[in-house]
Structures are given as structure tokens and as C-alpha cells.
Protein backbone atom coordinates (compact mmCIF):
# COMPACT_ATOMS: atom_id res chain seq x y z
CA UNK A 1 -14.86 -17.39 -11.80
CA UNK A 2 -18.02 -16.13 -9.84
CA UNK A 3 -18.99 -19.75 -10.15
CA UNK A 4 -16.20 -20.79 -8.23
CA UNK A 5 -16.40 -18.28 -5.58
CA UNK A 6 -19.92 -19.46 -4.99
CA UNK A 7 -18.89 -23.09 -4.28
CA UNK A 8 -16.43 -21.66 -2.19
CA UNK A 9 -18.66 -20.07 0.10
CA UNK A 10 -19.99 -23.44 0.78
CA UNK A 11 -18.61 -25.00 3.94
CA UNK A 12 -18.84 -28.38 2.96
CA UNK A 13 -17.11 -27.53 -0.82
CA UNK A 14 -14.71 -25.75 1.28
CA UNK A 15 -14.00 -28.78 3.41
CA UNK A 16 -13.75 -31.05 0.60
CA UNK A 17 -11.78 -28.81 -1.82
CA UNK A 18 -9.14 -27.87 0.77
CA UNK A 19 -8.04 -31.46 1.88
CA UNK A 20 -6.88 -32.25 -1.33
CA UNK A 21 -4.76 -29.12 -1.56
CA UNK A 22 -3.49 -29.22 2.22
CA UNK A 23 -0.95 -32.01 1.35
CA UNK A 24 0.77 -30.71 -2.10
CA UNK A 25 0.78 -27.14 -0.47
CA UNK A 26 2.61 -28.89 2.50
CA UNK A 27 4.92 -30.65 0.46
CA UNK A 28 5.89 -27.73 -1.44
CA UNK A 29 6.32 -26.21 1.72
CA UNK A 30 9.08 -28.51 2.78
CA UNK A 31 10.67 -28.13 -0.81
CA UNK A 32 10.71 -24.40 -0.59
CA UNK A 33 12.12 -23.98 2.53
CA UNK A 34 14.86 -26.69 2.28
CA UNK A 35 15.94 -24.96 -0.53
CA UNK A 36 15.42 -21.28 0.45
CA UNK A 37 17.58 -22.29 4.43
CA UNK A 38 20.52 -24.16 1.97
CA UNK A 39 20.96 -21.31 -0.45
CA UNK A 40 20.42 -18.41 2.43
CA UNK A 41 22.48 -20.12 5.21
CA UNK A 42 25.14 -21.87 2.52
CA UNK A 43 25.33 -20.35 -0.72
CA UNK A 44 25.13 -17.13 -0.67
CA UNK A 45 28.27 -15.34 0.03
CA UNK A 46 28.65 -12.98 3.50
CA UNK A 47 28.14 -9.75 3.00
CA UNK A 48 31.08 -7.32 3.03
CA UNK A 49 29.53 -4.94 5.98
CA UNK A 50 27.28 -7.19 7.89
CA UNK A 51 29.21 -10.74 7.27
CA UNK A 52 27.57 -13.66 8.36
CA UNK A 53 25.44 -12.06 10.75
CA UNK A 54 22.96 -10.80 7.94
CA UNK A 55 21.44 -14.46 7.08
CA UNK A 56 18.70 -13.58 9.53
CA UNK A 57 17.22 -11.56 6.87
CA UNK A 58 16.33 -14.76 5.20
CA UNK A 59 13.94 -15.65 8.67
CA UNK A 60 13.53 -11.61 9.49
CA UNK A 61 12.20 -9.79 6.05
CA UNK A 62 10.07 -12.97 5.02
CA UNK A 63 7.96 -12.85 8.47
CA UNK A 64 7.78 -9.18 8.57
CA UNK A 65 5.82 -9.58 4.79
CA UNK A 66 3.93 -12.19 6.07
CA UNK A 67 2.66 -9.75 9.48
CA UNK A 68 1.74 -7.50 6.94
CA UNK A 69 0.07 -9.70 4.24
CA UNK A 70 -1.94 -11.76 6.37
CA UNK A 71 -3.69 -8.53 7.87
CA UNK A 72 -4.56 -6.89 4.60
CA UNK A 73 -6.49 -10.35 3.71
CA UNK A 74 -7.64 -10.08 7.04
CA UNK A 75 -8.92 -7.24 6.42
CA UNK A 76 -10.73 -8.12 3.30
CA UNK A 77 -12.45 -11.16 4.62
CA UNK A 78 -13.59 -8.59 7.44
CA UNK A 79 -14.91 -6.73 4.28
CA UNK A 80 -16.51 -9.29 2.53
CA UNK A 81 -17.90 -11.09 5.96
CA UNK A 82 -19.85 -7.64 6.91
CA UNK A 83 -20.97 -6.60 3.30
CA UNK A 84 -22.08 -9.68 2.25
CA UNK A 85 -22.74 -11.96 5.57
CA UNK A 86 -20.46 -15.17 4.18
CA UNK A 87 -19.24 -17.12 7.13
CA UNK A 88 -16.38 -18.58 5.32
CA UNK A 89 -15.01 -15.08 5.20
CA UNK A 90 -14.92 -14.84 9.15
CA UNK A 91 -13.76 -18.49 9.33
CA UNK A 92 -10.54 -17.43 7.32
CA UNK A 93 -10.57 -14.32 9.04
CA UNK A 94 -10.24 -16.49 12.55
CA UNK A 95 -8.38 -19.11 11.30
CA UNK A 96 -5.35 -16.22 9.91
CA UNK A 97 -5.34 -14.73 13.32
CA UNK A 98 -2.74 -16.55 15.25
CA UNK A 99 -0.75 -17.29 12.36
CA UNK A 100 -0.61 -13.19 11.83
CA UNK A 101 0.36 -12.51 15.05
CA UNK A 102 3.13 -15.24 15.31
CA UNK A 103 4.95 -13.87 12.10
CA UNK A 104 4.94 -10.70 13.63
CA UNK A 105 6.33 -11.68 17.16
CA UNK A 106 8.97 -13.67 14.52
CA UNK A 107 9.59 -10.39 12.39
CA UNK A 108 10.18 -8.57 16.05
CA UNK A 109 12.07 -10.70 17.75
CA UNK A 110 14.31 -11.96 14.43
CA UNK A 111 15.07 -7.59 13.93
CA UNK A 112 15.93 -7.47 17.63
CA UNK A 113 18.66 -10.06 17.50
CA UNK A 114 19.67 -8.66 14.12
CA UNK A 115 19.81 -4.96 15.86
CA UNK A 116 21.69 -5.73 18.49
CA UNK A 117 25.17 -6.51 16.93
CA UNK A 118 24.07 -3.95 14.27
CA UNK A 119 22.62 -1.17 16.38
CA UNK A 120 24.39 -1.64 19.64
CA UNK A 121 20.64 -2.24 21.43
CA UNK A 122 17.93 -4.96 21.59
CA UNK A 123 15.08 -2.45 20.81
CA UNK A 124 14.81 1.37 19.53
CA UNK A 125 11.64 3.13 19.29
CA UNK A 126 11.93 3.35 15.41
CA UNK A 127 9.42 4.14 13.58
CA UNK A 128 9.06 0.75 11.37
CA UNK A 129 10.16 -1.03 14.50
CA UNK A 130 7.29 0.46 17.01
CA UNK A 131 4.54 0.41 14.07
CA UNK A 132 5.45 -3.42 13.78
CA UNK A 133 4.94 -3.65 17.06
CA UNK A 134 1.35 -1.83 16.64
CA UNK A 135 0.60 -4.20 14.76
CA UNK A 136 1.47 -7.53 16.78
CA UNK A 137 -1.02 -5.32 19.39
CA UNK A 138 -3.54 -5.17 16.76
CA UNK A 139 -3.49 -8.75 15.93
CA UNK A 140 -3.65 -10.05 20.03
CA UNK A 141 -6.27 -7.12 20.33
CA UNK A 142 -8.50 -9.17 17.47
CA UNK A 143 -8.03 -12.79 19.01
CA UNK A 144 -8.72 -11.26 22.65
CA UNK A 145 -11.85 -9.41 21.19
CA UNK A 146 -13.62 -12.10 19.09
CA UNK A 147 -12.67 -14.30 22.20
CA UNK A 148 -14.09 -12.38 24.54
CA UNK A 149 -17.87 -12.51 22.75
CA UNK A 150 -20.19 -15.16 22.95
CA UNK A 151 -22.15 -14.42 20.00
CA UNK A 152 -20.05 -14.98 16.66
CA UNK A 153 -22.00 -12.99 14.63
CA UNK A 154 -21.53 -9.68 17.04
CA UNK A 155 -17.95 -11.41 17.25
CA UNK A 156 -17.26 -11.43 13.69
CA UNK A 157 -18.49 -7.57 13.10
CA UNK A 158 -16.74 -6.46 16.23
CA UNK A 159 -13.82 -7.86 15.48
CA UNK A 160 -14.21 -6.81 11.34
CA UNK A 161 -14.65 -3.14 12.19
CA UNK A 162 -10.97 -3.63 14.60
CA UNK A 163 -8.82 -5.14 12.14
CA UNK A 164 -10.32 -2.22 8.99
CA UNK A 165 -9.75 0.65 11.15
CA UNK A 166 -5.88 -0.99 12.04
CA UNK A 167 -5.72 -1.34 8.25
CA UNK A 168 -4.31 1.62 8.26
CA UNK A 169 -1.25 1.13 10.00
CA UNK A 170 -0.20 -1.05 7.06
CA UNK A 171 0.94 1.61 4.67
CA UNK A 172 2.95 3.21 7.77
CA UNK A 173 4.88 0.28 8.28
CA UNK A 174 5.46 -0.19 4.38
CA UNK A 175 6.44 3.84 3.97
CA UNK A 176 7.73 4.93 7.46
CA UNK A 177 11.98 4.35 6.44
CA UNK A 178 10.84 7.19 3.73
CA UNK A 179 8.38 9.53 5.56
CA UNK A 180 10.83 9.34 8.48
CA UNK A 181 14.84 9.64 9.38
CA UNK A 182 15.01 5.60 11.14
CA UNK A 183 17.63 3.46 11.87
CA UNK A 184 15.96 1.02 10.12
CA UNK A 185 17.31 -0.25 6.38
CA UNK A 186 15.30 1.17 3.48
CA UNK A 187 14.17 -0.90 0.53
CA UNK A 188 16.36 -2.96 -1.01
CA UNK A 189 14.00 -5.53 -2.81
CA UNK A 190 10.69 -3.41 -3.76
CA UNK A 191 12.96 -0.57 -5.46
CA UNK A 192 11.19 0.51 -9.11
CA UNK A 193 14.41 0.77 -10.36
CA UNK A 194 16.20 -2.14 -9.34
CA UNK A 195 16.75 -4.52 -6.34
CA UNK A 196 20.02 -2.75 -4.38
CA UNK A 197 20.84 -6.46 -3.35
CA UNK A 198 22.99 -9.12 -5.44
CA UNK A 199 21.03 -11.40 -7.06
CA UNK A 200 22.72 -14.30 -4.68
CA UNK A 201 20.84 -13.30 -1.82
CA UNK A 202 17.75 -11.92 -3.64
CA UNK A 203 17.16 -15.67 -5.15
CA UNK A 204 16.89 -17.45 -1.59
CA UNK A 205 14.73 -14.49 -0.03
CA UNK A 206 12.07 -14.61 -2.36
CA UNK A 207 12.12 -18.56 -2.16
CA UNK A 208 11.77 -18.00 1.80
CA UNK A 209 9.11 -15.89 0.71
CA UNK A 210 7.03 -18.13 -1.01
CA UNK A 211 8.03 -20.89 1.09
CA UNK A 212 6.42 -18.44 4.04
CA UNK A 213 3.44 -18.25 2.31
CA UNK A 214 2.71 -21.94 1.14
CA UNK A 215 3.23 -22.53 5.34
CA UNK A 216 0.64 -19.76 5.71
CA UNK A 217 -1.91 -21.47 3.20
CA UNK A 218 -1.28 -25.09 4.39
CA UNK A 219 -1.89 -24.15 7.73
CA UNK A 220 -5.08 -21.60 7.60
CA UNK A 221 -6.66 -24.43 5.72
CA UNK A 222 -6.38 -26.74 8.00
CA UNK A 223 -7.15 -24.35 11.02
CA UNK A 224 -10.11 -23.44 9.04
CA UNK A 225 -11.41 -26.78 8.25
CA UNK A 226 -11.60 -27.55 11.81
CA UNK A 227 -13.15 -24.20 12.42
CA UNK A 228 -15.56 -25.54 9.79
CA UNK A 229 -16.54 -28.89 11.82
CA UNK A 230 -17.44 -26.55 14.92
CA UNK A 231 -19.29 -23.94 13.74
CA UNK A 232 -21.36 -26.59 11.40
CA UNK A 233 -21.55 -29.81 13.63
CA UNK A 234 -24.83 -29.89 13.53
CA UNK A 235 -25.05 -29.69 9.88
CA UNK A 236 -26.32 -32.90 7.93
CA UNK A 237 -22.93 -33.42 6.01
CA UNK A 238 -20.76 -33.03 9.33
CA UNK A 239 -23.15 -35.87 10.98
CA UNK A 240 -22.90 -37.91 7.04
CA UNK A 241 -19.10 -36.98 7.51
CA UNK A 242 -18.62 -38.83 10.28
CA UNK A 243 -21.35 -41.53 10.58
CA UNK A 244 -23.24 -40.14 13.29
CA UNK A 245 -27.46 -40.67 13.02
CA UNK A 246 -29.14 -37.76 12.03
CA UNK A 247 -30.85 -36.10 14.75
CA UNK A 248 -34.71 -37.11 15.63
């Protein structure tokens, strides 16, 4: 196990290891999320409250995980990158930024259109609902910071030490519908008991859910294997890579 970690520290083990699993993570991809959008938007039944207007979940609750499970292996990578010094960490870190912040604006603006026939208003100041929104802040706060440096290396601990002091806003999204009286729905999937949601419309959300996440990892691979080239251009294998002489 620590043997493979070490190769995957390498950049150019990284590079070669990830562009054979970029195109069966795509293709699953495309498998998962043709099948999660037929049995969300087609199967399963309406609901008896919401009716038909409640398949947004299947786009909605998937991208709100995703805002929220992107940052916490943001946040480790930001860990590992400043304990340890591995540039792979910050490259993942970097490459997950965007991606983070786009679920996020997807989860926000997917619960807007879903609150407004629901809640009689685009936007309330609920408490999940405004600490979501913290969080898309946090993740364009991160981009613009590690933008806004020259250096990488003061980049990468700059922008480490912002994304494990937001960390914390994590557990206040996941807990705020039980610390506080919100409009918002409380759990109906991540109940110890038992999921308080037929099993008809459980099935396709947690195939939209993995289908999310196979999108996440095809993508972050590739945006990291380009961040790869750049930061190592100047390597030996980059210049071997593609064919250029080796500098004099």
C-alpha cells in the first residue's frame, strides 16, 4: 500500500497511471448517468406531495454531496501538501478547485428552482442554504487566492491554510437542518435507522451519486495531468514525452 502511494507521488507514474484509467472511468460515467437520468426522470413514480417537480433532487442532492466531498479531499491534499511537501497533493488540490465550486453553484442554483414552487421564493437565508453558499465563497476565495500568487509554493500553503480553516463549515452544512429550525428538508437518505424515502427513488439517487463522482475523478485526472505537463515541462520525461531535445 505505502508502496503504491510512493509511485503515486511521482509525476510521471501519475501521468502514466491515470491515462489508462481516464477512459474506463469516463465510460462508466456515461453508463451511470444514462441509467441514473432514465430511472430518476422515468421510472420512478411522482411523489404524492411534491409530484413531478421533485426529480430535481436527482441533479440537486447529488451536487450538493459532491460541494461537500470535493472540499474535505481538498482539504486533505492541503494537509498532506504542507506536512509532507508532495506536489501531487497541491496538483489535485488545484486541479479539484473549479470542479468544487461548479457543483456547488449546481447544488444552489438546482435548490433555488426547486424552492421556488416549494417555498414560494427563489432564495431564503436558511441556514443549510446560506452555509452552502459559504462555501461556493470559500471555493472562488481559493482559486482567486492561489491565482493571485506568483510563487506556487507560497501559493500552495496560502491557499492550504484557506481551504483547512473553511473545513469547518463542512459539518455545519451536514448538521445545520438539526442544530437549527430551517425550511430546508432533513435527512432522508443518511438516517441510522432507515432511509425515509422509497426505495424507487433511493436506487437512481445513489446511481446519480456515483455517476457524480466517476465525472469528478475522470475529470480531476485529466485537469491534473495537464497541470502535471506545466509545472514539470522542463523535466526530462516531459521533453522524452514529447520528442523535444534535451536541453544543452
Amino acid at each position: 500500500m505505502w508502496q503504491f502511494l510512493h509511485k503515486m507521488a511521482s509525476p510521471k507514474y501519475f501521468y502514466d497511471i491515470s491515462g489508462k484509467w481516464i477512459p474506463w472511468l469516463g465510460g462508466l460515467t456515461v453508463i451511470t448517468l444514462l441509467a441514473g437520468l432514465y430511472y430518476g426522470l422515468v421510472k420512478a413514480p411522482p411523489d404524492y406531495q411534491q409530484g413531478e417537480s421533485y426529480r430535481i433532487m436527482f441533479i440537486h442532492v447529488p451536487s450538493a454531496w459532491m460541494s461537500m466531498f470535493i472540499y474535505v479531499l481538498m482539504a486533505m491534499w492541503s494537509g498532506i501538501n504542507l506536512i509532507w511537501n508532495i506536489k501531487l497533493a497541491d496538483v489535485m488540490t488545484v486541479s479539484s478547485a473549479s470542479l468544487g465550486a461548479s457543483f456547488t453553484l449546481l447544488a444552489l442554483v438546482t435548490g433555488s428552482l426547486w424552492g421556488k414552487p416549494m417555498w414560494g421564493a427563489w432564495w431564503v437565508w436558511d441556514a443549510r442554504l446560506t452555509s452552502e453558499l459559504i462555501l461556493l465563497f470559500l471555493y472562488l476565495g481559493y482559486i482567486a487566492l492561489v491565482s493571485a500568487i506568483e510563487d506556487r509554493r507560497t501559493a500552495a500553503r496560502a491557499g492550504g491554510v484557506l481551504i483547512l480553516v473553511g473545513v469547518v463549515n463542512i459539518p455545519i452544512i451536514h448538521y445545520s437542518v438539526e442544530w437549527w429550525n430551517t425550511l430546508h428538508q432533513g435527512p432522508t437518505v443518511t438516517k441510522f435507522d432507515k432511509p425515509s424515502i422509497h426505495l424507487s427513488m433511493l436506487i437512481p439517487l445513489l446511481i446519480m451519486a456515483v455517476s457524480f463522482k466517476l465525472y469528478y475523478l475522470t475529470v480531476v485526472l485529466m485537469r491534473a495531468r495537464t497541470e502535471v505537463l506545466d509545472r514539470e515541462r522542463r523535466s526530462a520525461w516531459v521533453r522524452e514525452l514529447f520528442g523535444a531535445k534535451p536541453a544543452s
